[in-house]
PDB file of N, CA and C in Angstrom:
ATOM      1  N   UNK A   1      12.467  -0.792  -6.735  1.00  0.00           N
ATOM      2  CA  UNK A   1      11.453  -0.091  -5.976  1.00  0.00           C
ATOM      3  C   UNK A   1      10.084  -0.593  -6.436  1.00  0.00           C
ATOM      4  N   UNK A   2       9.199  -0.874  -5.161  1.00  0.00           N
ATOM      5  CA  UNK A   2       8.041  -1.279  -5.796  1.00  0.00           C
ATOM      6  C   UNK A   2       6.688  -0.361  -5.971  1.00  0.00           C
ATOM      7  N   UNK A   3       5.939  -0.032  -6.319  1.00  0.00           N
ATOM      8  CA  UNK A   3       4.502   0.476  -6.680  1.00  0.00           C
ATOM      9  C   UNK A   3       4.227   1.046  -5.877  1.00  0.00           C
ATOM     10  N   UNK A   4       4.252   0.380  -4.575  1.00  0.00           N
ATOM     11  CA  UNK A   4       4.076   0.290  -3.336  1.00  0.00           C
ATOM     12  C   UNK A   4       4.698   1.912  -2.928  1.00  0.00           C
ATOM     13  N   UNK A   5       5.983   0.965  -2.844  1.00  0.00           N
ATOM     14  CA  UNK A   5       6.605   2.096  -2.246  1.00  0.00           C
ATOM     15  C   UNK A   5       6.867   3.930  -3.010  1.00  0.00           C
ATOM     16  N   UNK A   6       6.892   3.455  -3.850  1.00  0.00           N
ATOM     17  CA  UNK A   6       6.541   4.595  -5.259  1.00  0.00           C
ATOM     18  C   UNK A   6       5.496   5.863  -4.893  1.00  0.00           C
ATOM     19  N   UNK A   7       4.338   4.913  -4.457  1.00  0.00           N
ATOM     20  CA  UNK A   7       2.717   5.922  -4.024  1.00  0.00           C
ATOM     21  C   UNK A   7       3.038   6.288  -2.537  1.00  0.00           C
ATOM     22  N   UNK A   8       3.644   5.493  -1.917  1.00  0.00           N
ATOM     23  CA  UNK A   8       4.286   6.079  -0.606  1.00  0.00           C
ATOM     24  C   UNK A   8       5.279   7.364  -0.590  1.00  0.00           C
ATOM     25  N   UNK A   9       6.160   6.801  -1.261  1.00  0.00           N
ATOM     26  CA  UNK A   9       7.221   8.431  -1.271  1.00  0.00           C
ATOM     27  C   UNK A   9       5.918   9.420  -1.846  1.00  0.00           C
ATOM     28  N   UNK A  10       5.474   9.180  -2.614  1.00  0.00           N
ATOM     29  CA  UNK A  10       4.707  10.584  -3.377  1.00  0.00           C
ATOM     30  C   UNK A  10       3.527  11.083  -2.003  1.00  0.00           C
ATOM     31  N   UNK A  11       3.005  10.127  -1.040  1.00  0.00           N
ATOM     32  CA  UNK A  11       2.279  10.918  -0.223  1.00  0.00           C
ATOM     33  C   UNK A  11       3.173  11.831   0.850  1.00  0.00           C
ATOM     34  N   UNK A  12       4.495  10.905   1.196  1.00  0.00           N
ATOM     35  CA  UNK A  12       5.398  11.651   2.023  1.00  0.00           C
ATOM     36  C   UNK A  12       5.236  13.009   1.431  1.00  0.00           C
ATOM     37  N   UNK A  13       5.529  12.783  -0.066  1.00  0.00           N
ATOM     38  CA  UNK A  13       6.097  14.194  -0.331  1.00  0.00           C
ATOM     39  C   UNK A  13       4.847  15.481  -0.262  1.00  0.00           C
ATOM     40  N   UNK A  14       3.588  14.688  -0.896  1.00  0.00           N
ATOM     41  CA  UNK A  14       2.656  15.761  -1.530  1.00  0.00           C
ATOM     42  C   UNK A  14       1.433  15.797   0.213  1.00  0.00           C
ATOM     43  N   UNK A  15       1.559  14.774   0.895  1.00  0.00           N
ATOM     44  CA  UNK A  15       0.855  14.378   1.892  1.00  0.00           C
ATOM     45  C   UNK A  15       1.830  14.661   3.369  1.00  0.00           C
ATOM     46  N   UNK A  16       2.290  14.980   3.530  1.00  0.00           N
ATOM     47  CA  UNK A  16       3.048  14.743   5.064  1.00  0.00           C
ATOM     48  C   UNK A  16       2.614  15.091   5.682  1.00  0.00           C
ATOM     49  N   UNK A  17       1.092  15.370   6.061  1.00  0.00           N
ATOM     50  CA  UNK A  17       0.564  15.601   7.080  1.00  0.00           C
ATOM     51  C   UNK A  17      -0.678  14.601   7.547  1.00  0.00           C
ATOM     52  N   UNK A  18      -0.611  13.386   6.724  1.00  0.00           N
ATOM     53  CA  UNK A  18      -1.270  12.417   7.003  1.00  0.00           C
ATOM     54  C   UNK A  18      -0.416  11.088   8.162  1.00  0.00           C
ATOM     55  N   UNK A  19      -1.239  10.564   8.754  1.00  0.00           N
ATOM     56  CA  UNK A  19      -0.680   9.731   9.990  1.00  0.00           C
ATOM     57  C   UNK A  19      -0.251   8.765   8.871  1.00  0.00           C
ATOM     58  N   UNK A  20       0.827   7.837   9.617  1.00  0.00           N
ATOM     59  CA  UNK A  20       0.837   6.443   8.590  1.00  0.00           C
ATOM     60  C   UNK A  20       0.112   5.767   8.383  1.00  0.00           C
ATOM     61  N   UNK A  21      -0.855   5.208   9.630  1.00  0.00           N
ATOM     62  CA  UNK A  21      -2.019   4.902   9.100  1.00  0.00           C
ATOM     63  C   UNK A  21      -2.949   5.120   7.869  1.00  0.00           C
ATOM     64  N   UNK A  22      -3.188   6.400   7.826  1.00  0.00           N
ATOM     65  CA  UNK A  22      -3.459   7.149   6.676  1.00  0.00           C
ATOM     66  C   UNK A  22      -3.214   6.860   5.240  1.00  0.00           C
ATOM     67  N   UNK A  23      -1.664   6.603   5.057  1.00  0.00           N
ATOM     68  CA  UNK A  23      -0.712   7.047   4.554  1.00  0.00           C
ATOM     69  C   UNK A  23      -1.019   5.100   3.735  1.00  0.00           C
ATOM     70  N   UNK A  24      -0.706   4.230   4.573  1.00  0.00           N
ATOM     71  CA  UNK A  24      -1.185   2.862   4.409  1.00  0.00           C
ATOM     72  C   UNK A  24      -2.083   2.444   3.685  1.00  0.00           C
ATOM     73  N   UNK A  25      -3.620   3.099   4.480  1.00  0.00           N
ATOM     74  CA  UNK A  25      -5.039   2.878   3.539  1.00  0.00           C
ATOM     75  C   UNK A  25      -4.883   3.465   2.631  1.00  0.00           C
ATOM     76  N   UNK A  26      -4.296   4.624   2.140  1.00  0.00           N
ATOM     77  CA  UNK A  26      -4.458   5.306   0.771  1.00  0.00           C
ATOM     78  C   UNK A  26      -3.205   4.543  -0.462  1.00  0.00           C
ATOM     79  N   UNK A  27      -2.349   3.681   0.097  1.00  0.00           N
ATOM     80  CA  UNK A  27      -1.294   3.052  -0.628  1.00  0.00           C
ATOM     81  C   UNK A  27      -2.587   1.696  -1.269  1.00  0.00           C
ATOM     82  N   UNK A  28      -2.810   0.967  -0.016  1.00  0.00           N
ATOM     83  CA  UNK A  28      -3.387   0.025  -0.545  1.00  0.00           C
ATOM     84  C   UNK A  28      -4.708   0.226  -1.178  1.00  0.00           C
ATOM     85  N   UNK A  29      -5.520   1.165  -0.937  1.00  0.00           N
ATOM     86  CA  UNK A  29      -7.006   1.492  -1.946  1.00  0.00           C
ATOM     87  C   UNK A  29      -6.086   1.897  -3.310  1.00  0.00           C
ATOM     88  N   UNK A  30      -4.941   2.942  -3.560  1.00  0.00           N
ATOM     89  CA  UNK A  30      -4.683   2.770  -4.737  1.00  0.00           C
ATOM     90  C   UNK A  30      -3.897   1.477  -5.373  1.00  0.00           C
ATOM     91  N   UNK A  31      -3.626   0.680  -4.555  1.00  0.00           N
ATOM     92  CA  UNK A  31      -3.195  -0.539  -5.397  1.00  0.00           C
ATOM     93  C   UNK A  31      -4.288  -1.597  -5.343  1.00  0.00           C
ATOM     94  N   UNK A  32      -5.113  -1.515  -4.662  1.00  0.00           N
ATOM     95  CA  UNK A  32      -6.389  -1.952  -5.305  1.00  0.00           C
ATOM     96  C   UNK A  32      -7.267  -1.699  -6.402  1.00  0.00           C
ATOM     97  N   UNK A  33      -7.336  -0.361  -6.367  1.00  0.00           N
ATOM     98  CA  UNK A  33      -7.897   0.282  -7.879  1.00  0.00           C
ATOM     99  C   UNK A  33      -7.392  -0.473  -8.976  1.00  0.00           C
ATOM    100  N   UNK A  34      -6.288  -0.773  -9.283  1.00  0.00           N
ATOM    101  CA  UNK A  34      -5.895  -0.727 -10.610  1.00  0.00           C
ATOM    102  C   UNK A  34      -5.087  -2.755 -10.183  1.00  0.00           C
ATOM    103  N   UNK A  35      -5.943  -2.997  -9.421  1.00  0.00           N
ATOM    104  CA  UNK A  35      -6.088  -4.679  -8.879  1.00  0.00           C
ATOM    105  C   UNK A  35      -4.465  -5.235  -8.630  1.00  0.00           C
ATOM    106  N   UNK A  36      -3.897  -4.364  -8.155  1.00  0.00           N
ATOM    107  CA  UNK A  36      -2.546  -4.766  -7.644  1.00  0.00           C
ATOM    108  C   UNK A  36      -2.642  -6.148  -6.801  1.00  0.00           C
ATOM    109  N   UNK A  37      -3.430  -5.556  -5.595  1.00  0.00           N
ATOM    110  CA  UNK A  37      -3.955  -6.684  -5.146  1.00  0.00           C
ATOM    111  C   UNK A  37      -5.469  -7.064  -4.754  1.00  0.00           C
ATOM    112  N   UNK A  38      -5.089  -8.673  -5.299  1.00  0.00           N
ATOM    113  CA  UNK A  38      -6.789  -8.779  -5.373  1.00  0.00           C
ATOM    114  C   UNK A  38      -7.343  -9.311  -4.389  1.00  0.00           C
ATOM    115  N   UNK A  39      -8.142  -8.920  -3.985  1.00  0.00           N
ATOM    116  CA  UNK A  39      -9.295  -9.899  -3.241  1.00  0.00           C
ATOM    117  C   UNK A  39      -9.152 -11.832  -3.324  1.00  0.00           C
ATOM    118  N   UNK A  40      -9.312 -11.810  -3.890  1.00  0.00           N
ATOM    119  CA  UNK A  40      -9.731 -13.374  -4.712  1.00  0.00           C
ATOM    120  C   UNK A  40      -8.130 -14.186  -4.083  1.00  0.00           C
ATOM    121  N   UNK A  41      -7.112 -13.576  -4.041  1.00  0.00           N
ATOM    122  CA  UNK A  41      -5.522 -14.503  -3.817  1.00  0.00           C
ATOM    123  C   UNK A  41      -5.680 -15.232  -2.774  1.00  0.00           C
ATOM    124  N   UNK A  42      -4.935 -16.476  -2.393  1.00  0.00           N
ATOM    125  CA  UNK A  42      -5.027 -16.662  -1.142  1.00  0.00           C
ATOM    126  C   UNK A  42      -4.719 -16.149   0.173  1.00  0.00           C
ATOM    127  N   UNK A  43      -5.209 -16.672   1.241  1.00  0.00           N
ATOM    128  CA  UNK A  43      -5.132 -16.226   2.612  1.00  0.00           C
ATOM    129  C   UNK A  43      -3.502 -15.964   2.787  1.00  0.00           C
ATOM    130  N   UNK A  44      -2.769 -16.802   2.675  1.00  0.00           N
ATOM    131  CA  UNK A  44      -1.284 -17.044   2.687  1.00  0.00           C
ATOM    132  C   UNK A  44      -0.954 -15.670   1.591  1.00  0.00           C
ATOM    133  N   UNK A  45      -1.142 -15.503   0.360  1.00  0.00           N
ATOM    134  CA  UNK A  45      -0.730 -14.307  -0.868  1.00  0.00           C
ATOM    135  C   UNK A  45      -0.918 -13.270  -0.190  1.00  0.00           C
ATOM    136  N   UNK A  46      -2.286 -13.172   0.683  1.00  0.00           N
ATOM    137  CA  UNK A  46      -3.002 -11.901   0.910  1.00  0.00           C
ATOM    138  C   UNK A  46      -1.958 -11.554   2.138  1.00  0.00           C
ATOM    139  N   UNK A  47      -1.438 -12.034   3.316  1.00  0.00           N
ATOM    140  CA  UNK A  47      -0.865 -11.908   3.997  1.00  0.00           C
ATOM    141  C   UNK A  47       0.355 -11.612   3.643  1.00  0.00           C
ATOM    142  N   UNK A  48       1.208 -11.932   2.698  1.00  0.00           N
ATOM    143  CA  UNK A  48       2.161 -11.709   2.237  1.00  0.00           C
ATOM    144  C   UNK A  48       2.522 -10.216   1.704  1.00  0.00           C
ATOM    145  N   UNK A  49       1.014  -9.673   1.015  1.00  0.00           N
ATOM    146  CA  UNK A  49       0.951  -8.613   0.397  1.00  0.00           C
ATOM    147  C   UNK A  49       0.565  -7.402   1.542  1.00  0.00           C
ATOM    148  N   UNK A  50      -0.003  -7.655   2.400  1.00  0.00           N
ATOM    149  CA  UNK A  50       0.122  -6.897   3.801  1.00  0.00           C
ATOM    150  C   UNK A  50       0.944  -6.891   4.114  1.00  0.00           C
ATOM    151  N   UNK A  51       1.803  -7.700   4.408  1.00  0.00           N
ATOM    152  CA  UNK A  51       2.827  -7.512   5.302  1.00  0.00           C
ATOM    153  C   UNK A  51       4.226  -6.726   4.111  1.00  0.00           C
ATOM    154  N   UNK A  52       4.194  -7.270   2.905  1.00  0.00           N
ATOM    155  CA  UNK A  52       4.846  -5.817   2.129  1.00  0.00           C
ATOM    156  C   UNK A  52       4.361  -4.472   2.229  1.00  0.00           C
ATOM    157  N   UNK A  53       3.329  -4.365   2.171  1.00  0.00           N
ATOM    158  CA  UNK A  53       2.594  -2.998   2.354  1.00  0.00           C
ATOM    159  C   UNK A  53       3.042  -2.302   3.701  1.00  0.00           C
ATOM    160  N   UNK A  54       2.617  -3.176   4.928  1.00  0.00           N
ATOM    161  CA  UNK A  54       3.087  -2.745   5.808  1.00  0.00           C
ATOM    162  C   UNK A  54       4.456  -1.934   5.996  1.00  0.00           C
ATOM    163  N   UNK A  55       5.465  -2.929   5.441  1.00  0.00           N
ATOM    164  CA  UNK A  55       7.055  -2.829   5.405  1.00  0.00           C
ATOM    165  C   UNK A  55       7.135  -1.420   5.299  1.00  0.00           C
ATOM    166  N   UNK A  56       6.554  -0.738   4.168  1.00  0.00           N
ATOM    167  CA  UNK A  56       6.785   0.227   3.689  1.00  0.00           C
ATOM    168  C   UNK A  56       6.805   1.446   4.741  1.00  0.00           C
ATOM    169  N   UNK A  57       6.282   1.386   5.911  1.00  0.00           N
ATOM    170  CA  UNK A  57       6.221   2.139   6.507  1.00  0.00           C
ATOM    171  C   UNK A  57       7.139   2.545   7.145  1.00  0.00           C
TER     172      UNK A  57
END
């Protein structure tokens, strides 16, 4: 299980009244905080890491 998906179950659980959308931006601002993912990776990394993020949904 990844990080990812980790901060996801916990909004399902503590959040379920947020859209997925929602639910998305608040996964990835907290895996930005603590530089999960960075800015700086490439175009190709960065896409990669969206499109995991996405998955999660």
């Amino acid at each position: 299980m990844t990080v990812g998906e980790i901060i996801r179950e916990g909004l399902d659980i503590h959040k379920p009244q947020l859209s997925d959308n929602e639910k998305l931006d608040l996964v990835k601002k907290s895996m930005e905080s603590v530089d999960l993912i960075l800015i700086t990776y490439t175009n190709i990394h960065m896409n990669f890491l969206e499109v995991s993020v996405k998955e999660l949904l």
